[in-house]
Protein backbone atom coordinates (compact mmCIF):
# COMPACT_ATOMS: atom_id res chain seq x y z
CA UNK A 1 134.98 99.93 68.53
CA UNK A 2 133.15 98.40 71.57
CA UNK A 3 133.75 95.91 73.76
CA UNK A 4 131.85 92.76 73.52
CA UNK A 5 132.05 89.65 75.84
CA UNK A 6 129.76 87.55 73.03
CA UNK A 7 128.57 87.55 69.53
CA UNK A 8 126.25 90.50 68.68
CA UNK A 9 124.46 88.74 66.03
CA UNK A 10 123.88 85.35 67.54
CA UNK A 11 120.04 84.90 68.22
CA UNK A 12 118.02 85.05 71.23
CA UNK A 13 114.87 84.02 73.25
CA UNK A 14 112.91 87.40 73.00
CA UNK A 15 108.45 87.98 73.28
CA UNK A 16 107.45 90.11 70.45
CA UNK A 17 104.56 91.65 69.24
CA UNK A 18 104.05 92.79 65.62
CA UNK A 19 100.61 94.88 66.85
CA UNK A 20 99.01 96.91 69.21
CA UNK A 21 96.36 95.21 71.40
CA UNK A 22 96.06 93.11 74.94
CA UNK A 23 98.38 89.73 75.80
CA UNK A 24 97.25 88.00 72.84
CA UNK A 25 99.72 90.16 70.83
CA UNK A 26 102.78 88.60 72.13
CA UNK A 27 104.28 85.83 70.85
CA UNK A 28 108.10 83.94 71.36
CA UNK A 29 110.49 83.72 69.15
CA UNK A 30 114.22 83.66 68.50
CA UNK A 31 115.41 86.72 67.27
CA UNK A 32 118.63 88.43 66.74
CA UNK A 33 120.55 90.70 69.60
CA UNK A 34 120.19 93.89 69.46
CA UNK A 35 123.33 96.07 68.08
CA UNK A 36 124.81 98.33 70.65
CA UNK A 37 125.62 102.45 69.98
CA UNK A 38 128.68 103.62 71.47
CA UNK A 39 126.84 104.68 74.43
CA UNK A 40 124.94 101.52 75.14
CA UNK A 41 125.90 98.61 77.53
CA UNK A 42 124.77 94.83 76.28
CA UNK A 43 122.95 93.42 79.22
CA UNK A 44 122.00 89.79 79.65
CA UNK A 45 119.00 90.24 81.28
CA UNK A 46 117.93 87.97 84.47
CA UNK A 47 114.45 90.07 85.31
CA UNK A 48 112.43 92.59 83.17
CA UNK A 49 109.38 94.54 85.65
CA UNK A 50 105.81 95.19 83.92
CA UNK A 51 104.48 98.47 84.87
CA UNK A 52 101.32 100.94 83.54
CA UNK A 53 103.95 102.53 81.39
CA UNK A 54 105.07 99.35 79.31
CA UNK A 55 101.06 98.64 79.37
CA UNK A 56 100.12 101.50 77.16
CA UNK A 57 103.34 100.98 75.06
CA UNK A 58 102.16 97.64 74.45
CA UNK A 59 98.35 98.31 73.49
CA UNK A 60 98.98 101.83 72.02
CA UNK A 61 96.29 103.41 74.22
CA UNK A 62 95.88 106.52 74.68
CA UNK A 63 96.07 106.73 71.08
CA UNK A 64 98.11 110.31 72.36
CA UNK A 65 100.85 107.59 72.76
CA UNK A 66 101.10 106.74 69.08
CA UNK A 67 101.49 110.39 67.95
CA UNK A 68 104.24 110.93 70.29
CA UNK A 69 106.67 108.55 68.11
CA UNK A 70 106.40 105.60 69.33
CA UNK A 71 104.47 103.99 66.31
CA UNK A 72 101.26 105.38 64.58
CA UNK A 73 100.29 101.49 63.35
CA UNK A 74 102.40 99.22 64.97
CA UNK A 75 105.14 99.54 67.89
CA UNK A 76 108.35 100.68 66.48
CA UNK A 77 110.26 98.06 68.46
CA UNK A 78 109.32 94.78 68.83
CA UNK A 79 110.26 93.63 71.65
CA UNK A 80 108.04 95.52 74.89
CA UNK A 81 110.23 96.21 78.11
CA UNK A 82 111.44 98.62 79.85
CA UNK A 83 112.89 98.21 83.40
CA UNK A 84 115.34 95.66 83.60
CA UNK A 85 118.01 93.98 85.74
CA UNK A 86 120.66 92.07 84.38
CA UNK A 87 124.90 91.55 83.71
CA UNK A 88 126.58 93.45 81.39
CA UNK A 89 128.44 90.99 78.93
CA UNK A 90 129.50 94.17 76.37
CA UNK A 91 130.02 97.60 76.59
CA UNK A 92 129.75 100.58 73.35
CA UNK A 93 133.31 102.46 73.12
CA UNK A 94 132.42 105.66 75.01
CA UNK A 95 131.22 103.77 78.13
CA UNK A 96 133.17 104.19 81.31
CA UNK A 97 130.92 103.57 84.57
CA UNK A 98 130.16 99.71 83.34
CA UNK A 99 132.44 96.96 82.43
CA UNK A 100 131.20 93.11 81.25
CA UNK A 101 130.39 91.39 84.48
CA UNK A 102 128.79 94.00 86.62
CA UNK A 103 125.37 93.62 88.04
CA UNK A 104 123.07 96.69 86.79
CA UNK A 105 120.05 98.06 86.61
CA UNK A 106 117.77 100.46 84.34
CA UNK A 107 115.61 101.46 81.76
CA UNK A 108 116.33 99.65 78.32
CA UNK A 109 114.70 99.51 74.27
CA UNK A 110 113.47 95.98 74.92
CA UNK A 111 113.76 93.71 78.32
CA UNK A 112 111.52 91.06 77.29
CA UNK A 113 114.74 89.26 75.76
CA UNK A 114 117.41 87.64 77.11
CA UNK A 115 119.35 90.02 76.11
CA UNK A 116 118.69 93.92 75.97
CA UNK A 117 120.37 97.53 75.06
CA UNK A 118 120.51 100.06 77.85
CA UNK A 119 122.63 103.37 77.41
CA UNK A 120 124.46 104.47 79.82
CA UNK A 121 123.00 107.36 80.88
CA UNK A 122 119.95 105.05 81.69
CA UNK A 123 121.72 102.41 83.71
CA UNK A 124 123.09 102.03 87.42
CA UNK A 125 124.93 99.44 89.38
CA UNK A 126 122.33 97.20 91.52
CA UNK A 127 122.39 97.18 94.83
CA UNK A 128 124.21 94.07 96.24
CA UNK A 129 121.22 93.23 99.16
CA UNK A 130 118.33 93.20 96.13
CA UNK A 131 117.81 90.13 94.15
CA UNK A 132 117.41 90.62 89.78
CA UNK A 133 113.99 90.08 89.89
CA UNK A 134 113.66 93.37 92.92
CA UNK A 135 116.13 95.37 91.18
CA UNK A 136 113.72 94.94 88.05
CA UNK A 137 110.43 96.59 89.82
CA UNK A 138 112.54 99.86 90.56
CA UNK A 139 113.49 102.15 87.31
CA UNK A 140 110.50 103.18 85.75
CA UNK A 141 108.06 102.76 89.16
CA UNK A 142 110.61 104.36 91.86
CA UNK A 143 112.18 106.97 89.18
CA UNK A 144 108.50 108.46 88.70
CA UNK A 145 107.44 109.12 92.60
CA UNK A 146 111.19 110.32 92.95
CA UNK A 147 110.61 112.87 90.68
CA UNK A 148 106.76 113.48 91.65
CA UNK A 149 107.72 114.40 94.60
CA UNK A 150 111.05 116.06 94.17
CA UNK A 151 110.88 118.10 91.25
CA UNK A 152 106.98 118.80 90.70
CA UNK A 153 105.61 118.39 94.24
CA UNK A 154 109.01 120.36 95.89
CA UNK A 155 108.31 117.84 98.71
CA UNK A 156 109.43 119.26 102.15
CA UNK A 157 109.88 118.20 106.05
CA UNK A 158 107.26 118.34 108.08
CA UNK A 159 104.75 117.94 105.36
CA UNK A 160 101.21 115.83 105.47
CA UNK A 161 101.09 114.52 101.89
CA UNK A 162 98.63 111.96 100.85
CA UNK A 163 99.33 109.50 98.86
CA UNK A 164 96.32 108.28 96.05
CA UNK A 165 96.69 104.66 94.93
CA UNK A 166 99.92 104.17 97.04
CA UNK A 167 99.39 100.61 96.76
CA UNK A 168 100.80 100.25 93.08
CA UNK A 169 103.61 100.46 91.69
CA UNK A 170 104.23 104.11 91.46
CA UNK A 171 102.56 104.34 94.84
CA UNK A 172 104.31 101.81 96.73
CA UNK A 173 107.93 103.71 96.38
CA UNK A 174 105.88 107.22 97.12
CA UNK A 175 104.81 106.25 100.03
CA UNK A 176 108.09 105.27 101.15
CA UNK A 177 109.79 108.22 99.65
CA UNK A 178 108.33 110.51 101.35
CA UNK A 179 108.85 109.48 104.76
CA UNK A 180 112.24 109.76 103.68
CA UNK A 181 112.04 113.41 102.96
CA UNK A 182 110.75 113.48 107.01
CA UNK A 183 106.80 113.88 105.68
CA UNK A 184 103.73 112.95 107.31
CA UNK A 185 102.21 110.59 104.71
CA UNK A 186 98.39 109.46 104.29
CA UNK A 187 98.05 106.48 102.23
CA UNK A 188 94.62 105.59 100.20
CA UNK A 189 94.12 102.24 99.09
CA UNK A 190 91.59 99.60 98.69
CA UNK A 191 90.90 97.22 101.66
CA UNK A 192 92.90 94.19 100.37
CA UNK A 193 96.32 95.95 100.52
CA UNK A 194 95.67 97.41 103.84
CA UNK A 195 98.17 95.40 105.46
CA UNK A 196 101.07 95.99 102.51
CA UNK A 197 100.73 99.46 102.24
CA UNK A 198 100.85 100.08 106.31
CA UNK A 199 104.27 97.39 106.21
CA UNK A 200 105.78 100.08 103.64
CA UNK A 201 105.15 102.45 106.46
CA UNK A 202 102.65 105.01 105.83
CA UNK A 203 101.44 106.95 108.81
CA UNK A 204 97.98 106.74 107.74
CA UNK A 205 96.08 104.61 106.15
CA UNK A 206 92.52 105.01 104.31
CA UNK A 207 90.00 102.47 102.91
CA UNK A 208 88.62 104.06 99.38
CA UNK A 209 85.99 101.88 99.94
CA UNK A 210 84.69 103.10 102.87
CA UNK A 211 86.43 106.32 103.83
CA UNK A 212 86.60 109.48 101.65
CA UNK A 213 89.89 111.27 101.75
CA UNK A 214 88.36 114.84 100.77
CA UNK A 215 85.17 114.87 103.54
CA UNK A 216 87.07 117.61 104.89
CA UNK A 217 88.42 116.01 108.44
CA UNK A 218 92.09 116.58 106.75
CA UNK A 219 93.97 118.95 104.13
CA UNK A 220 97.09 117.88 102.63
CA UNK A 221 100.40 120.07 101.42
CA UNK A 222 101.18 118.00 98.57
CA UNK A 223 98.90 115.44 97.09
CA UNK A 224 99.97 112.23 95.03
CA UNK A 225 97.15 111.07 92.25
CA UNK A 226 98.65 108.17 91.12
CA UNK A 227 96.41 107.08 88.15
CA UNK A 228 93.54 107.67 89.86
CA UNK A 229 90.17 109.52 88.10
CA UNK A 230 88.92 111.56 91.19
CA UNK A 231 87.72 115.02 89.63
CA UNK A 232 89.55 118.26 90.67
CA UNK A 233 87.53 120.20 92.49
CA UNK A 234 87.10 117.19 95.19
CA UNK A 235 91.06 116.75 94.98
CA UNK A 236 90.99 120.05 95.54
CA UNK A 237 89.05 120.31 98.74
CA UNK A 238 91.35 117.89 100.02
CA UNK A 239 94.43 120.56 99.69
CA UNK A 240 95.74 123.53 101.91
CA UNK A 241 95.30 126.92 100.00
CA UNK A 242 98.26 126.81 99.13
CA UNK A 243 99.11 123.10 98.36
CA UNK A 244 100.50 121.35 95.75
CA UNK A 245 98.75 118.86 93.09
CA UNK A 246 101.03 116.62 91.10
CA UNK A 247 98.42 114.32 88.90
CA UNK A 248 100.74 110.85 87.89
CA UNK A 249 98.96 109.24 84.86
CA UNK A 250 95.06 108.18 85.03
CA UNK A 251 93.09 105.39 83.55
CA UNK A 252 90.10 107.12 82.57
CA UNK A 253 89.23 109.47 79.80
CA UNK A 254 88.89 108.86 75.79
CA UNK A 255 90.57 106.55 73.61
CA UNK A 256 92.94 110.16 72.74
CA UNK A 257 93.62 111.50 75.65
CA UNK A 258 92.77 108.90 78.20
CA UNK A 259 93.95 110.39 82.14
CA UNK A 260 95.88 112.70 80.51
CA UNK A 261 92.84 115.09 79.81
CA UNK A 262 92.44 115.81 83.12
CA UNK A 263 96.13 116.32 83.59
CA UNK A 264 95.98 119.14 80.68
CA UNK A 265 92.96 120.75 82.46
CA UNK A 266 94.61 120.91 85.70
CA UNK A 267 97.32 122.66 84.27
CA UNK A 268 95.23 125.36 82.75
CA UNK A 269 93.25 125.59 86.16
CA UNK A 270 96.48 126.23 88.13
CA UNK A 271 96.64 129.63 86.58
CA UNK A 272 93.68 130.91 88.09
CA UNK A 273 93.63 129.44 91.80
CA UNK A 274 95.71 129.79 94.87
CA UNK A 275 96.89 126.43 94.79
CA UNK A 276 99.04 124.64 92.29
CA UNK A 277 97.68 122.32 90.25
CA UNK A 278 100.33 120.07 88.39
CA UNK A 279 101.28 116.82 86.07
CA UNK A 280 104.30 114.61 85.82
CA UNK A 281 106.57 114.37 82.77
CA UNK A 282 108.71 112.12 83.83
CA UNK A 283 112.49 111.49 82.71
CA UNK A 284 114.56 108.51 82.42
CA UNK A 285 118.30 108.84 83.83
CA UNK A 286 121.41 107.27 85.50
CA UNK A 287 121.09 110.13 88.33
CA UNK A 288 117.55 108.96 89.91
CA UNK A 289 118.83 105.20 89.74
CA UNK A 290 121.61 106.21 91.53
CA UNK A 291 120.28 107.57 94.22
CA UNK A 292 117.35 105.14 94.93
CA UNK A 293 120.10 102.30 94.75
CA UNK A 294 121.82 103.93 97.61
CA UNK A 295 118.16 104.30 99.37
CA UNK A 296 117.70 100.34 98.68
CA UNK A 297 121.02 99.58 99.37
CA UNK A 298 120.74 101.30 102.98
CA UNK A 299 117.62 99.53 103.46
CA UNK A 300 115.51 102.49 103.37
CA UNK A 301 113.34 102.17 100.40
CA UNK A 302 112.13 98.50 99.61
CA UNK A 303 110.69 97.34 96.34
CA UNK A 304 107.61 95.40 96.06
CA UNK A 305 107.13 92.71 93.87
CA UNK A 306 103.89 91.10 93.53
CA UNK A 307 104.91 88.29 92.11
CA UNK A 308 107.12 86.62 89.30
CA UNK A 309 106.58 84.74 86.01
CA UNK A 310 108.78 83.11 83.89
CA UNK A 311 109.60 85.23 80.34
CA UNK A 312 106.99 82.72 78.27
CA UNK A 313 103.81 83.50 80.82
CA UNK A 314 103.92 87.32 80.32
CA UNK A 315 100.77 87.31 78.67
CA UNK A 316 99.49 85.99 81.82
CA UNK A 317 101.34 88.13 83.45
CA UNK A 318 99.62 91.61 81.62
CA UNK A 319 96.11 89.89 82.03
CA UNK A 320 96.46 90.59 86.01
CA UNK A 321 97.98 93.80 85.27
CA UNK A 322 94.97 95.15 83.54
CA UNK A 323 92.40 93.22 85.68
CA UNK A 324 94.06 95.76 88.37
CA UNK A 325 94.94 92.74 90.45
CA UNK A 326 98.12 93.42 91.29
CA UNK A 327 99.98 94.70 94.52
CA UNK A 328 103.32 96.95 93.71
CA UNK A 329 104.77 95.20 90.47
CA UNK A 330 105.42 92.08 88.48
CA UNK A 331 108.73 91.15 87.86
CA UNK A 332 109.84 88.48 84.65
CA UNK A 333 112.33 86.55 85.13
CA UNK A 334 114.73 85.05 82.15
């Protein structure tokens, strides 16, 4: 049995998309809830973050994203979403960290609805000093440079890491991450977000435009591509002998592959050069939200929200997000 505060089967305001492609895909409509598994918490959702990852859910590119289950023709669900923010109005029998009426956080099947599924394992209490809408920007985004730098980049104190595209979403929490882990950090971003990135408090900060982060003046212990397309051998140049390389996504390649290509050949590299030379797979789980919640809750780690839109303008929304106009993330709010 599980717990329910309201009617499962009652409709709801949800954006839905019955194809892959761009913004024009997404429509409104009134749907049913979802049906919660044992596991799962019902969350009515107040603020839903778009990211890079929900991006290529949504348009199905790299086509590599299709073959890994997610839908070879058409999305298998619906509704697009991931991080969300919310209350809990019903909980599945075997949950026993949430309870209806608790303000959470996490990764979800679907948080462009006004209501949304979220297992437990997926799902942590938000921090009381962040609004919906900030608690929205952090799953996916924060979860991925925790891990980036944690588990694939053994991030340690004392070290210079550097920081590519620290200005995004991914980037904006890296960045601040690792000057919790006591590192000297090196941010690279363009000359608009100049002033953001240096307010998240990076040590250094470097103008792509203008100044070139591998010309040799500085080497770096652990370097952060955030889905950048620089080729190896200049990232490379820019690392210690023995440094590390942790490649996070990439917007360039084939319609297959896409940044992933070069992620695959700097794995193979790795084997035959001093330094390591590494990509993220990144997980979803309770543990990471956990401990960035006590981060934001402490007041060390702050999201950064670009901006937010109302549910209905998320096309509008995604049109920014792929003109690359957009400074840490976009949260939706329902």
């Amino acid at each position: 049995m599980s717990s329910i505060a309201t009617p499962i089967r009652t409709s709801m305001r949800a954006i839905v998309q019955d194809a892959y492609g761009s913004a024009a895909v997404f429509r409104s409509a009134r749907i049913a809830r979802p049906q919660i598994a044992e596991e799962e918490g019902l969350i009515q959702v107040r603020a839903a973050g778009l990211d890079r990852g929900t991006w290529h859910l949504i348009t199905g590119q790299p086509y590599l994203v299709r073959i890994l289950g997610f839908g070879l023709r058409a999305p298998k669900n619906r509704v697009p979403g991931l991080d969300v923010a919310g209350v809990v109005v019903g909980v599945g029998s075997a949950v026993t960290q949430f309870a209806p009426g608790g303000e959470v956080f996490g990764i979800s099947r679907g948080s462009f609805a006004e209501y949304a599924a979220v297992r437990e394992d997926k799902l942590a209490h938000k921090p009381p000093n962040l609004t919906f809408a900030q608690a929205a920007v952090v799953p996916i985004s924060a979860g991925t440079a925790l891990q980036a730098l944690t588990e694939v980049g053994r991030i340690s104190r004392g070290q210079r890491v550097l920081v590519i595209g620290a200005s995004g979403g991914v980037g904006s929490y890296a960045g601040q991450l690792a000057r919790v882990f006591e590192s000297e950090v090196t941010a690279v971003c363009s000359t608009s977000t100049l002033g953001d990135v240096r307010s998240l408090g990076a040590d250094h900060v470097l103008d792509y435009t203008s100044q070139d982060f591998a010309d040799g003046t500085h080497r770096y212990d652990l370097i952060l591509d955030i889905a950048g397309n620089a080729p190896l051998s200049r990232l490379r140049r820019a690392l210690t002998p023995g440094g590390t390389l942790v490649i996070v996504g990439g917007e360039e390649g084939g319609r297959w592959t896409g940044g992933f290509g070069r992620s695959l050949r700097a794995s193979i590299l790795s084997a035959f050069v001093p330094q390591r030379l590494t990509m993220l797979a990144s997980k979803e789980r309770a543990s990471d939200q956990e401990q960035l919640a006590a981060l934001m809750a402490a007041g060390t780690v702050t999201p950064s929200v670009d901006s937010t839109y109302p549910l209905d303008h998320v096309g509008e929304a995604m049109r920014r997000l792929e003109a690359g106009d957009v400074r840490g993330k976009i949260a939706m709010t329902i």
